[in-house]
Protein backbone atom coordinates (compact mmCIF):
# COMPACT_ATOMS: atom_id res chain seq x y z
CA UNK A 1 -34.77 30.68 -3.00
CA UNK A 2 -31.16 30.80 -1.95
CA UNK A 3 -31.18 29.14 1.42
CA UNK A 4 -34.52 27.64 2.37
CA UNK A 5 -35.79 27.76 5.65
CA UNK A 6 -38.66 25.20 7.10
CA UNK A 7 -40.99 26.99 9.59
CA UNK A 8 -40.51 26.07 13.25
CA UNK A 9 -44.14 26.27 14.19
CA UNK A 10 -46.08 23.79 11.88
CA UNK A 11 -46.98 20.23 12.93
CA UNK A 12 -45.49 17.43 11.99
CA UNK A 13 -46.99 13.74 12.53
CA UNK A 14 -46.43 10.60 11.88
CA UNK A 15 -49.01 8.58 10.01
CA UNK A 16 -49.57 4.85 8.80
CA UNK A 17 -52.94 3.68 7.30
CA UNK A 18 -53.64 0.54 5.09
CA UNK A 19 -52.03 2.40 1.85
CA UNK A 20 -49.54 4.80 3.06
CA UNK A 21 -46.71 5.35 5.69
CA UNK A 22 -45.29 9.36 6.26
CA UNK A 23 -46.19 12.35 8.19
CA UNK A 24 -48.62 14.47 8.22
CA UNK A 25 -47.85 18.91 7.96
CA UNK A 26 -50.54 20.81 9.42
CA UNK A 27 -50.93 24.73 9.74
CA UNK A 28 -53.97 25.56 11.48
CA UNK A 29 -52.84 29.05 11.98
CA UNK A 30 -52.46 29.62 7.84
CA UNK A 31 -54.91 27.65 5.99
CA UNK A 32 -56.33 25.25 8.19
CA UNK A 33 -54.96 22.88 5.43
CA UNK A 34 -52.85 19.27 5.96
CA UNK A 35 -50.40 17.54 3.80
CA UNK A 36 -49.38 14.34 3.84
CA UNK A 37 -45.79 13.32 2.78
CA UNK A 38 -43.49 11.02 2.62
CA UNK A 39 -40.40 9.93 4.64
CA UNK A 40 -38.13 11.22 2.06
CA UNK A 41 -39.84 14.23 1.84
CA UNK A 42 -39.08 15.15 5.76
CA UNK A 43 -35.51 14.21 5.38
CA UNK A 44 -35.44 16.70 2.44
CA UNK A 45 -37.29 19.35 4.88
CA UNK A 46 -34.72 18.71 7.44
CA UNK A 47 -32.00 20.15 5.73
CA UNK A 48 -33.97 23.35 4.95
CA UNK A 49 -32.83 25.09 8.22
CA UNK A 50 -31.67 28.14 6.66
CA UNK A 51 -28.09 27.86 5.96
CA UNK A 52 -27.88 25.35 3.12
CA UNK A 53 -28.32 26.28 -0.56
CA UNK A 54 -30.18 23.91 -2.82
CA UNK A 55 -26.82 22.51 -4.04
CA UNK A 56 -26.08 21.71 -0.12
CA UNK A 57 -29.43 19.82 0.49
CA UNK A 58 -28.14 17.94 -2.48
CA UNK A 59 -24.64 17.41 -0.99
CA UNK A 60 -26.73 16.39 2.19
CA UNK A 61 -29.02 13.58 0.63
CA UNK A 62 -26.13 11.95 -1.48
CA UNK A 63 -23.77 11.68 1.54
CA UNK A 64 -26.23 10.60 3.95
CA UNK A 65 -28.42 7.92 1.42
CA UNK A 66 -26.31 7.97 -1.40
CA UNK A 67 -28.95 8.66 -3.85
CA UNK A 68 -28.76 11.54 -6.54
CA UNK A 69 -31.39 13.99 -6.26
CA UNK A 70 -31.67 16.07 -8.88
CA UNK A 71 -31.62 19.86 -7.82
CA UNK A 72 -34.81 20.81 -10.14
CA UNK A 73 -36.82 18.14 -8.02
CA UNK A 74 -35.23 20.08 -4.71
CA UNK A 75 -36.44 23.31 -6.40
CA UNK A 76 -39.96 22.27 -6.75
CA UNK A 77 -40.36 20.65 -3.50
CA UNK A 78 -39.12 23.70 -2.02
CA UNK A 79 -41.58 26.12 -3.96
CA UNK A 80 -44.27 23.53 -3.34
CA UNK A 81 -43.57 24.55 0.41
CA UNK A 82 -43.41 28.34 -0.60
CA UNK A 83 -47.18 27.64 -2.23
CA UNK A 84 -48.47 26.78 1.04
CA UNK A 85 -46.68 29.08 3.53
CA UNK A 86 -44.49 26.65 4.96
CA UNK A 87 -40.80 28.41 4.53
CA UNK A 88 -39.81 31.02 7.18
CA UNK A 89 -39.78 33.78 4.70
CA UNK A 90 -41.08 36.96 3.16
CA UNK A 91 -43.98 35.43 1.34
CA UNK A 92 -44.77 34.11 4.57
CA UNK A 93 -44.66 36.93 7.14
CA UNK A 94 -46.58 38.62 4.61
CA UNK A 95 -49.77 36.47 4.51
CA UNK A 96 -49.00 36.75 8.47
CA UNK A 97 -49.73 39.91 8.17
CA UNK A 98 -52.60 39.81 5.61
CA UNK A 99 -54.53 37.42 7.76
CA UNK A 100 -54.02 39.43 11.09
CA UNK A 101 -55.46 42.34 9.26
CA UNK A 102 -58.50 40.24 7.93
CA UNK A 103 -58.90 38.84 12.06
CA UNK A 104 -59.26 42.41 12.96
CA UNK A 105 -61.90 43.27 10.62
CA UNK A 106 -63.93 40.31 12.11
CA UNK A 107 -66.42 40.58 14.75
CA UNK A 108 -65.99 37.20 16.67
CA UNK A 109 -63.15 34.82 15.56
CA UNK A 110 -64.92 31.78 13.95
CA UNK A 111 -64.95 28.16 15.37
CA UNK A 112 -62.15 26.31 14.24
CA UNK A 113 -63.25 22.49 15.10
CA UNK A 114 -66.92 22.86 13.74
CA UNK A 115 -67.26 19.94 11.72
CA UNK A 116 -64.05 18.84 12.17
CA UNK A 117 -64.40 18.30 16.33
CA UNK A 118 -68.07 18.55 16.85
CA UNK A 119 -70.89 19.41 14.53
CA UNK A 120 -71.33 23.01 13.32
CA UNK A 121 -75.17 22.70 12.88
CA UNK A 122 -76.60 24.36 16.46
CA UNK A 123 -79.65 21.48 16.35
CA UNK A 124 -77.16 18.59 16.10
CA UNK A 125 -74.63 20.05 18.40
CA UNK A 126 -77.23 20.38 20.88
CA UNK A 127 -78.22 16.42 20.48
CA UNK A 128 -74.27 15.60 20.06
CA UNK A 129 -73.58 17.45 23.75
CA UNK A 130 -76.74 15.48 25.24
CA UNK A 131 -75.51 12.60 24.63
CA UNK A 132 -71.69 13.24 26.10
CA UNK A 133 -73.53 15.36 29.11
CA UNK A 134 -76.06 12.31 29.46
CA UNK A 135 -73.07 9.84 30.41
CA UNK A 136 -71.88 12.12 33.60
CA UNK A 137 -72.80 11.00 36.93
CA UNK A 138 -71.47 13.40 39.96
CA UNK A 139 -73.23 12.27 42.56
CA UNK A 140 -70.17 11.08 44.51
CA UNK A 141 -69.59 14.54 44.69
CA UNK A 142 -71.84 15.82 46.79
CA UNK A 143 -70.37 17.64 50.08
CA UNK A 144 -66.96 17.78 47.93
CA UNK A 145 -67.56 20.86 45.85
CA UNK A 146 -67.14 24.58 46.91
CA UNK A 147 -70.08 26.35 47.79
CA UNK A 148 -68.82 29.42 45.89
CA UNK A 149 -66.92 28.43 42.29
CA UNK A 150 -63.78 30.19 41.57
CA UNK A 151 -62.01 27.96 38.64
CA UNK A 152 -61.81 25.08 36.75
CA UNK A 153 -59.17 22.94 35.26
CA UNK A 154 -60.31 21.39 32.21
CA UNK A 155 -59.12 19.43 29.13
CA UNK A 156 -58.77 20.99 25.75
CA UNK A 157 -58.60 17.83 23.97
CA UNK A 158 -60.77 16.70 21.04
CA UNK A 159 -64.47 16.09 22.39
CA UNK A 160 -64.70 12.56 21.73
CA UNK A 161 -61.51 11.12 23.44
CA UNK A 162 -62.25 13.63 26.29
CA UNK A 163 -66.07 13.61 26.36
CA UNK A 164 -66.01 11.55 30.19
CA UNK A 165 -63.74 14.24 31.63
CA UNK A 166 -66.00 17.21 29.79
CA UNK A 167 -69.31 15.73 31.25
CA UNK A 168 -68.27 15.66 34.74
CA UNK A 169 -65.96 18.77 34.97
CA UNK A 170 -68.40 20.98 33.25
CA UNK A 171 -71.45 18.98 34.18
CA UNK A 172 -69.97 20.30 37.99
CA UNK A 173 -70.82 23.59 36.64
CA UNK A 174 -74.83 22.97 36.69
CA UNK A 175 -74.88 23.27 40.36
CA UNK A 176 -73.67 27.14 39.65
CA UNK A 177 -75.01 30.12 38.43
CA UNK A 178 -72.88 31.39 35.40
CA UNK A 179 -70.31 34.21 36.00
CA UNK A 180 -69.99 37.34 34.68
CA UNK A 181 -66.93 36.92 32.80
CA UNK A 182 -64.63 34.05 32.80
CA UNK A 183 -61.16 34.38 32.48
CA UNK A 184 -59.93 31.58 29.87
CA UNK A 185 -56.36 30.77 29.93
CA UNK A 186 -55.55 27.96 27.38
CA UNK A 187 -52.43 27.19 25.73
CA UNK A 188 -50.96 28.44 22.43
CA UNK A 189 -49.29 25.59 20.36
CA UNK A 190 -47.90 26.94 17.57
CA UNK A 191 -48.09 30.58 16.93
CA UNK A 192 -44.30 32.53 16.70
CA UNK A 193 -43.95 35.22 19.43
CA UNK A 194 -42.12 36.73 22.42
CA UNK A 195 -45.56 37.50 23.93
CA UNK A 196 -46.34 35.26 27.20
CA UNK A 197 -49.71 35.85 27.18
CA UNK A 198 -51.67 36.13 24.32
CA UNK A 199 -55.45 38.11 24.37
CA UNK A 200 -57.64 38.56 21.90
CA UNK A 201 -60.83 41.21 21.81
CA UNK A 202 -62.45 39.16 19.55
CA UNK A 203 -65.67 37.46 20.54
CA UNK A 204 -65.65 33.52 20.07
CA UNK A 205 -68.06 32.70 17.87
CA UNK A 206 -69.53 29.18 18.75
CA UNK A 207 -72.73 27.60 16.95
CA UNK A 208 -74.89 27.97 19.59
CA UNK A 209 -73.80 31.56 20.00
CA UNK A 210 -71.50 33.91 20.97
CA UNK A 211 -68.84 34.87 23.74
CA UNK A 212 -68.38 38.43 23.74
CA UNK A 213 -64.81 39.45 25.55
CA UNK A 214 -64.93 41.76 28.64
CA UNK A 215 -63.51 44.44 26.60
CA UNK A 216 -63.40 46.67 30.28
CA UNK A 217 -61.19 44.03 32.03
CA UNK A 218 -58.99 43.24 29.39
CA UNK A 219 -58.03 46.69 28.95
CA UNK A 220 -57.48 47.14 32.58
CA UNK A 221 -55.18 44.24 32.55
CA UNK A 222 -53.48 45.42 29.68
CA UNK A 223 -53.10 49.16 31.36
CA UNK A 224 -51.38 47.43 34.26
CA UNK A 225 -48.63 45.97 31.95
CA UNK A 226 -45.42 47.06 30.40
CA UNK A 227 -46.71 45.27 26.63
CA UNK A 228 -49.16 44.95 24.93
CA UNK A 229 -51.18 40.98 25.38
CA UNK A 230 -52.53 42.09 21.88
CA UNK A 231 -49.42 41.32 20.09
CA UNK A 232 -50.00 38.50 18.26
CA UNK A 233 -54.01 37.91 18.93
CA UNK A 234 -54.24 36.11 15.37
CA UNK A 235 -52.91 33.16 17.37
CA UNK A 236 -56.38 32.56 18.21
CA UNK A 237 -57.40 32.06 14.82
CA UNK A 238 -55.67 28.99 14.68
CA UNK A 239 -55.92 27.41 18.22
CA UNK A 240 -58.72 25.21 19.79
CA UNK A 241 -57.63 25.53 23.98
CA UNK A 242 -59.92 28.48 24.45
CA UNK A 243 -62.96 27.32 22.29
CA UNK A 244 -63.94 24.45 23.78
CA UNK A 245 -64.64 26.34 26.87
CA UNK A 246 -66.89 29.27 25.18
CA UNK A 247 -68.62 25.78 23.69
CA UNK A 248 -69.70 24.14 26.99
CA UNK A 249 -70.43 27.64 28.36
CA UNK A 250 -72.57 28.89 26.13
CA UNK A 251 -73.98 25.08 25.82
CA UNK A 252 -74.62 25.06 29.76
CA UNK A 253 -75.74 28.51 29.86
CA UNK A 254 -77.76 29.33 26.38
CA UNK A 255 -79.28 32.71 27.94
CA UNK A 256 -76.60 33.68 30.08
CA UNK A 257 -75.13 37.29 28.88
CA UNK A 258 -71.47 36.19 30.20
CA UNK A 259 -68.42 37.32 28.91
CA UNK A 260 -64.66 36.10 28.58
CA UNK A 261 -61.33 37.02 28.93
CA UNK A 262 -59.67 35.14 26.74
CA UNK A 263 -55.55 34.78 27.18
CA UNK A 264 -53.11 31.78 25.49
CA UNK A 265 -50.43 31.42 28.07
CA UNK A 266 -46.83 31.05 26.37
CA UNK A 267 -44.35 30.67 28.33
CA UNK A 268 -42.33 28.20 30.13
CA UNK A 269 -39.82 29.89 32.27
CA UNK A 270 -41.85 31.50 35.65
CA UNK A 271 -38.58 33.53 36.49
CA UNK A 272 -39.70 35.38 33.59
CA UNK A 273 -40.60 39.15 35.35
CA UNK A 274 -43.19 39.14 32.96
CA UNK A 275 -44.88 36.45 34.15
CA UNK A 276 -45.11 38.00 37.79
CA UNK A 277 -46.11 40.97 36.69
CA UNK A 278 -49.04 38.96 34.78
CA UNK A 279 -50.23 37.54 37.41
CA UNK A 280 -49.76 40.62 40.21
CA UNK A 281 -52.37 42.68 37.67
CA UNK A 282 -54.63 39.98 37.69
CA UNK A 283 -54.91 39.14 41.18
CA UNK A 284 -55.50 43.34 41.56
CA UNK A 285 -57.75 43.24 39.34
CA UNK A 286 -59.78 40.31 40.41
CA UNK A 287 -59.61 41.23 44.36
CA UNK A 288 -63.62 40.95 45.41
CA UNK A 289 -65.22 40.14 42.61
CA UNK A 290 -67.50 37.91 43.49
CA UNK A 291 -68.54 37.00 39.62
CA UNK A 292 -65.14 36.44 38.01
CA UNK A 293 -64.38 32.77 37.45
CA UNK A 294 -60.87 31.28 35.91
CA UNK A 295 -60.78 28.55 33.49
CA UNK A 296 -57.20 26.29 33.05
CA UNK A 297 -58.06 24.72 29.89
CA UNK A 298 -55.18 22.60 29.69
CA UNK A 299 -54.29 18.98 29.02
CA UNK A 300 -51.64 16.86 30.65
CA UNK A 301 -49.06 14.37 29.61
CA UNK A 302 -48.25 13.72 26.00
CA UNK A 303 -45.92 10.99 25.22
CA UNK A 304 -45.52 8.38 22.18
CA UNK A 305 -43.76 9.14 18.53
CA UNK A 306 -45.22 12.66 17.13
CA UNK A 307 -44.45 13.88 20.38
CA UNK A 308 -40.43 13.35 19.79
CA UNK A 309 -39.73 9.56 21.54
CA UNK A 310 -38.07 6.95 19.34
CA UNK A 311 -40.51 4.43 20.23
CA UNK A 312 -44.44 3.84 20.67
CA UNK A 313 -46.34 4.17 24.09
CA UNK A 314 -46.30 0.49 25.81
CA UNK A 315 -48.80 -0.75 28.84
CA UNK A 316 -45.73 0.20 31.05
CA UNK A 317 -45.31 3.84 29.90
CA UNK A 318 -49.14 3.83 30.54
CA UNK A 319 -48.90 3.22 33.96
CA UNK A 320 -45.76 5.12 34.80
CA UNK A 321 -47.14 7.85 33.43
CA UNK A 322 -50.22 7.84 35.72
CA UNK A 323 -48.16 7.78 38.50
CA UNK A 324 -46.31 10.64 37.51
CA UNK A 325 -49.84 12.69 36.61
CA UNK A 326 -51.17 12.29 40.11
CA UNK A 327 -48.28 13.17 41.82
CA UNK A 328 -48.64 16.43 39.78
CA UNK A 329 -52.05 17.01 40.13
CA UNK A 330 -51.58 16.17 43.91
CA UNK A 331 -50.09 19.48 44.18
CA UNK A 332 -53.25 21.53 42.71
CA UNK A 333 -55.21 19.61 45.05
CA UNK A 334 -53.30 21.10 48.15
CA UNK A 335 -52.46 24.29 46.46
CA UNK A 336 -48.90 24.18 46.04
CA UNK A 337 -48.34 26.03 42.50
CA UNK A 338 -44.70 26.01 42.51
CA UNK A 339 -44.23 22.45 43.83
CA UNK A 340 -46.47 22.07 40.95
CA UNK A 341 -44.31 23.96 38.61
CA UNK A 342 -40.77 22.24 39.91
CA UNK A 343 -42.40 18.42 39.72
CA UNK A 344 -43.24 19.06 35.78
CA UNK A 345 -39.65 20.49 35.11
CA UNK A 346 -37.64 18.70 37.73
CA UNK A 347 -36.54 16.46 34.12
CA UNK A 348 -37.28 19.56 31.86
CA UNK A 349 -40.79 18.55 31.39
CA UNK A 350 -40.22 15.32 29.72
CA UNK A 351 -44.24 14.74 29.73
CA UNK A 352 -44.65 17.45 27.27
CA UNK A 353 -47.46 18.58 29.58
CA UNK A 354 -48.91 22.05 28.35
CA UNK A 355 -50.75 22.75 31.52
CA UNK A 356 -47.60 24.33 33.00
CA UNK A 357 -47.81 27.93 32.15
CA UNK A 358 -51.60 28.29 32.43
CA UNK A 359 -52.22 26.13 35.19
CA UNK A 360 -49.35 27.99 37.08
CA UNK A 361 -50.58 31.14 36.66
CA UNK A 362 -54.20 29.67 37.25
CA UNK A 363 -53.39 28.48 40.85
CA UNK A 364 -51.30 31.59 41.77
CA UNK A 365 -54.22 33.97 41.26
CA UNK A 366 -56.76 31.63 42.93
CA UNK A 367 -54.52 30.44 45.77
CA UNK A 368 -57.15 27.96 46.80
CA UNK A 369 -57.21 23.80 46.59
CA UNK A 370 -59.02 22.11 44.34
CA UNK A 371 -61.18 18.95 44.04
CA UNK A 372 -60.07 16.25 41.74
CA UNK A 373 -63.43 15.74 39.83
CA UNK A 374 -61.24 12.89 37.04
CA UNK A 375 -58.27 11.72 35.29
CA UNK A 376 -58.06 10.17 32.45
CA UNK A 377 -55.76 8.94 29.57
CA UNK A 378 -56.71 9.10 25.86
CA UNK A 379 -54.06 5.90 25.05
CA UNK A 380 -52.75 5.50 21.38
CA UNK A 381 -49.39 3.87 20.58
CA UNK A 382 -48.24 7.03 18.42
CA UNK A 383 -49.39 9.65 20.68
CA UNK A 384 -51.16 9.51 24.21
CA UNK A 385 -52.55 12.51 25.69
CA UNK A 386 -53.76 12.61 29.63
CA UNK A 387 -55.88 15.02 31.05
CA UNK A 388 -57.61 16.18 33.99
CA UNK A 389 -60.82 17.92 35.39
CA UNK A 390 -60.52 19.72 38.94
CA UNK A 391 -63.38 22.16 40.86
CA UNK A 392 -61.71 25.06 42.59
């Protein structure tokens, strides 16, 4: 392997526990798998951009720690990344390619964070939500909400940190009957492509069921566009935004014979044509349907170490950051999408905050204000996530 190259899409974390110190590499979107290495590992992997040789790297470590590594060690390391799919290369776009065919063959893409987020068994799940549904009070509410839903903004984080915000967002929902479809924007993470918005016509699997997709919309939507949403569905496979919502809906509604849309937004740039276009066929093709509702599944802020600062979250960064959120959210609450879109990027989006594409297009197409139903912040020295819950 000439000149290595270190994917630009896999997660990389910092991690301390009682008996080790590194980061952790994970690649939901390959093997679901996570490795934990060291700090001299990731200075090796920073080298591997692609236009070094092996004898370079080598160069690179001596000059910069002054240590002699030899080039068989660099050799294995390297192929050790090869093993697992970690190098931008041929061996890689070829699994790529492998496991997009394998999605197609499936029926319904299966739950990612089943026994890893919540549990996969449909009689404990059931007891699990309960509980988190059991702790949501929304009676404070009352005279707020819309007679007639239209969307909801809603966290994507893991259940337990955002199990408050869950209860009373989608709690909010019991006052409804379910829609006929529900159009899911979430956000894709990792996944390598030009596409801005992702679909899928897989059904999401969930352990209490399945989602089937509004096959009939999507290809409507997809008629009214110049390329094809399709183009790189197996981004699904490996990301969580879009299944926590099938969860709670088929959870709040167990006989309900709904359907989804469901579309990763991926973009950050709304001057992108494509991007108007998006949303002009979806507005068209939403106009008087009375039993279409959107879903933002989104979360907000995320600040601290793995999310590139030099230094952990303090009490201050806490509160500054609150500040900040409700200004933003303040604009989803009057309906002010691009005021929305200029106060996350008036610094270049220096919260990290991944509800900007979806949310964006979210409030466009609904052009209505919503009701802030919670905010919350999920606080951890090496990475702090905030998220919201709003009733549109």
């Amino acid at each position: 392997m000439e000149k290595p190259k270190l994917r630009t899409d896999i997660q990389v974390t910092p991690y301390q526990d009682a008996e080790n110190v590194g980061v952790l590499i994970q690649d939901a979107l390959i093997e679901g798998r996570t490795m934990m290495l060291s700090d001299g590992a990731v200075l090796l992997m920073s080298f591997m951009d692609g236009t070094r040789t092996i004898r370079d790297i080598q160069s690179e470590i001596m000059r910069q720690t002054g240590q002699l590594v030899n080039s068989e060690e660099i050799e294995q390391f390297v192929q050790l990344l090869d093993n697992h799919y970690l190098l931008d290369n041929a061996n890689y776009r070829q699994r790529l390619r492998t496991l997009a065919a394998e999605y197609k063959r499936l029926e319904a893409r299966p739950p990612l964070m089943a026994d890893a987020g919540y549990p996969a068994d449909p009689q404990q799940l059931r007891a699990f939500l309960d509980d988190v549904f059991a702790q949501s009070e929304n009676s404070h509410l009352d005279g707020r909400l819309p007679e007639k839903l239209s969307g909801i903004v809603a966290p994507h984080i893991d259940i337990p940190r955002g199990q408050n915000t869950y209860a009373k967002v989608y709690g909010a929902l019991r006052k409804y009957d379910p829609a006929q479809t529900y159009i899911v924007l979430g956000v894709n993470h990792q996944y390598p492509t030009q596409n801005p918005f992702i679909a899928t016509d897989r059904a999401y699997q969930t352990p209490l069921g399945k989602l089937p997709v509004d096959t009939g919309l999507l290809h409507q939507l997809n008629q009214r566009l110049d390329w094809d949403i399709l183009e790189g569905e197996i981004a699904h496979r490996g990301e969580h935004s879009i299944e926590f919502p099938a969860l709670f809906l088929r959870y709040l509604y167990p006989e309900a014979e709904m359907k989804i849309v469901p579309i990763l937004s991926n973009y950050y740039d709304k001057t992108d044509e494509r991007v108007e276009r998006f949303i002009r066929a979806l507005r068209e093709i939403i106009a008087g349907r009375e039993d279409i509702v959107l879903i933002s599944s989104v979360d907000f802020s995320h600040i601290g170490p793995q999310f590139g600062w030099q230094r952990e979250v303090t009490p201050a960064d806490i509160a500054s950051t609150e500040r900040e959120d409700r200004l933003t959210i303040a604009f989803l609450e009057k309906n002010d999408p691009d005021g929305f879109y200029a106060d996350i990027m008036k610094d270049q989006n220096r919260r990290n905050i991944d509800a900007l594409g979806a949310t964006y297009v979210f409030q466009r197409v609904l052009d209505k204000p919503g009701v802030l139903i919670q905010y919350e912040q999920a606080f951890d020295p090496l990475n702090t996530v905030t998220f919201t819950g709003l009733i549109f």
